[in-house]
Protein backbone atom coordinates (compact mmCIF):
# COMPACT_ATOMS: atom_id res chain seq x y z
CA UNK A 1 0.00 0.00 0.00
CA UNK A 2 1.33 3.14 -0.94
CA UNK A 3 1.23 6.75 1.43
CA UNK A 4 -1.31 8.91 0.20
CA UNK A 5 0.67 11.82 1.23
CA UNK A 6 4.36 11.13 0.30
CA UNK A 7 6.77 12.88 3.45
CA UNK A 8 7.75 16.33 2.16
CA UNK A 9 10.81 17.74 4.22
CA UNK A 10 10.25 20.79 5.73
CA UNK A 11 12.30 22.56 2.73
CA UNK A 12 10.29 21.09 0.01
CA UNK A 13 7.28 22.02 1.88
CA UNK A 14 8.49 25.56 1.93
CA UNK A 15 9.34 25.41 -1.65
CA UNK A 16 5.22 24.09 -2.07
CA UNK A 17 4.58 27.42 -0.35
CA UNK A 18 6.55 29.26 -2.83
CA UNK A 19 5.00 27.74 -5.76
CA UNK A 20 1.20 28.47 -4.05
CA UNK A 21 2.60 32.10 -4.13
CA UNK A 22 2.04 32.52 -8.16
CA UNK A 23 3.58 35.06 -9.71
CA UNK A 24 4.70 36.13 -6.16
CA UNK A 25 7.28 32.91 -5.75
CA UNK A 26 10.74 33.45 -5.14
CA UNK A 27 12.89 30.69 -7.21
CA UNK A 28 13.43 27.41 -5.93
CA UNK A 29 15.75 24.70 -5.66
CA UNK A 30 15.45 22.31 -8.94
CA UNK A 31 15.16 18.99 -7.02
CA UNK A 32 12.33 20.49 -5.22
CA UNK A 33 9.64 21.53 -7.72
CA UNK A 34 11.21 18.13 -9.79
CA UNK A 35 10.27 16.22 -6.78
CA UNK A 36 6.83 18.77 -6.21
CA UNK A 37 6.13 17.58 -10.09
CA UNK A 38 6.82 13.98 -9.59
CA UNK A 39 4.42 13.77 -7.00
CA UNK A 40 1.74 15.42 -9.01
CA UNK A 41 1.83 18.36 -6.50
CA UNK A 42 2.87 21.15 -8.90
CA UNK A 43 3.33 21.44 -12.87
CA UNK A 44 5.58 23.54 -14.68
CA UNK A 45 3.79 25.53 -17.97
CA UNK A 46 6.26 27.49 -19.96
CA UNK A 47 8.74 27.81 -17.26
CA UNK A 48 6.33 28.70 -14.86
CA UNK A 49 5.48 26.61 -11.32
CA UNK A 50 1.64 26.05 -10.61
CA UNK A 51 0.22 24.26 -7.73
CA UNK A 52 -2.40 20.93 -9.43
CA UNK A 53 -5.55 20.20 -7.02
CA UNK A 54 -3.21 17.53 -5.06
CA UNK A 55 -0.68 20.53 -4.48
CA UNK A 56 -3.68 22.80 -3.08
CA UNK A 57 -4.97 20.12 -0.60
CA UNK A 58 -1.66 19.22 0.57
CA UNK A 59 -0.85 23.00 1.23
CA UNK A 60 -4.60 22.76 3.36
CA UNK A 61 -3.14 19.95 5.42
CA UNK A 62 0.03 21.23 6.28
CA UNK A 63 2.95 19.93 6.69
């Protein structure tokens, strides 16, 4: 059985911040919004970082 909420460390959780910040976010490390992609969290549209509907309710749970 997989974790329906993968462990984010406290950085990349930061960096999920960030990327909820829109046009607002400061840059980020690459492994993070890789990772933040991988785990459907965030997608990346002509070089910009968005936060998917997974992204937005993990921001609503915390870390």
């Amino acid at each position: 059985m997989t974790d329906a909420h993968p462990a984010l460390s406290a950085e990349e959780f930061t960096s999920l911040i960030e990327v909820g910040k829109g046009e607002a976010q400061q840059e980020i490390p690459q492994l993070h919004w890789e990772r933040l992609v991988g785990l459907g969290y965030a997608v990346r549209r002509l070089g910009e970082l968005g936060l998917t509907a997974s992204g937005l309710r993990r921001l609503a749970l915390g870390e």
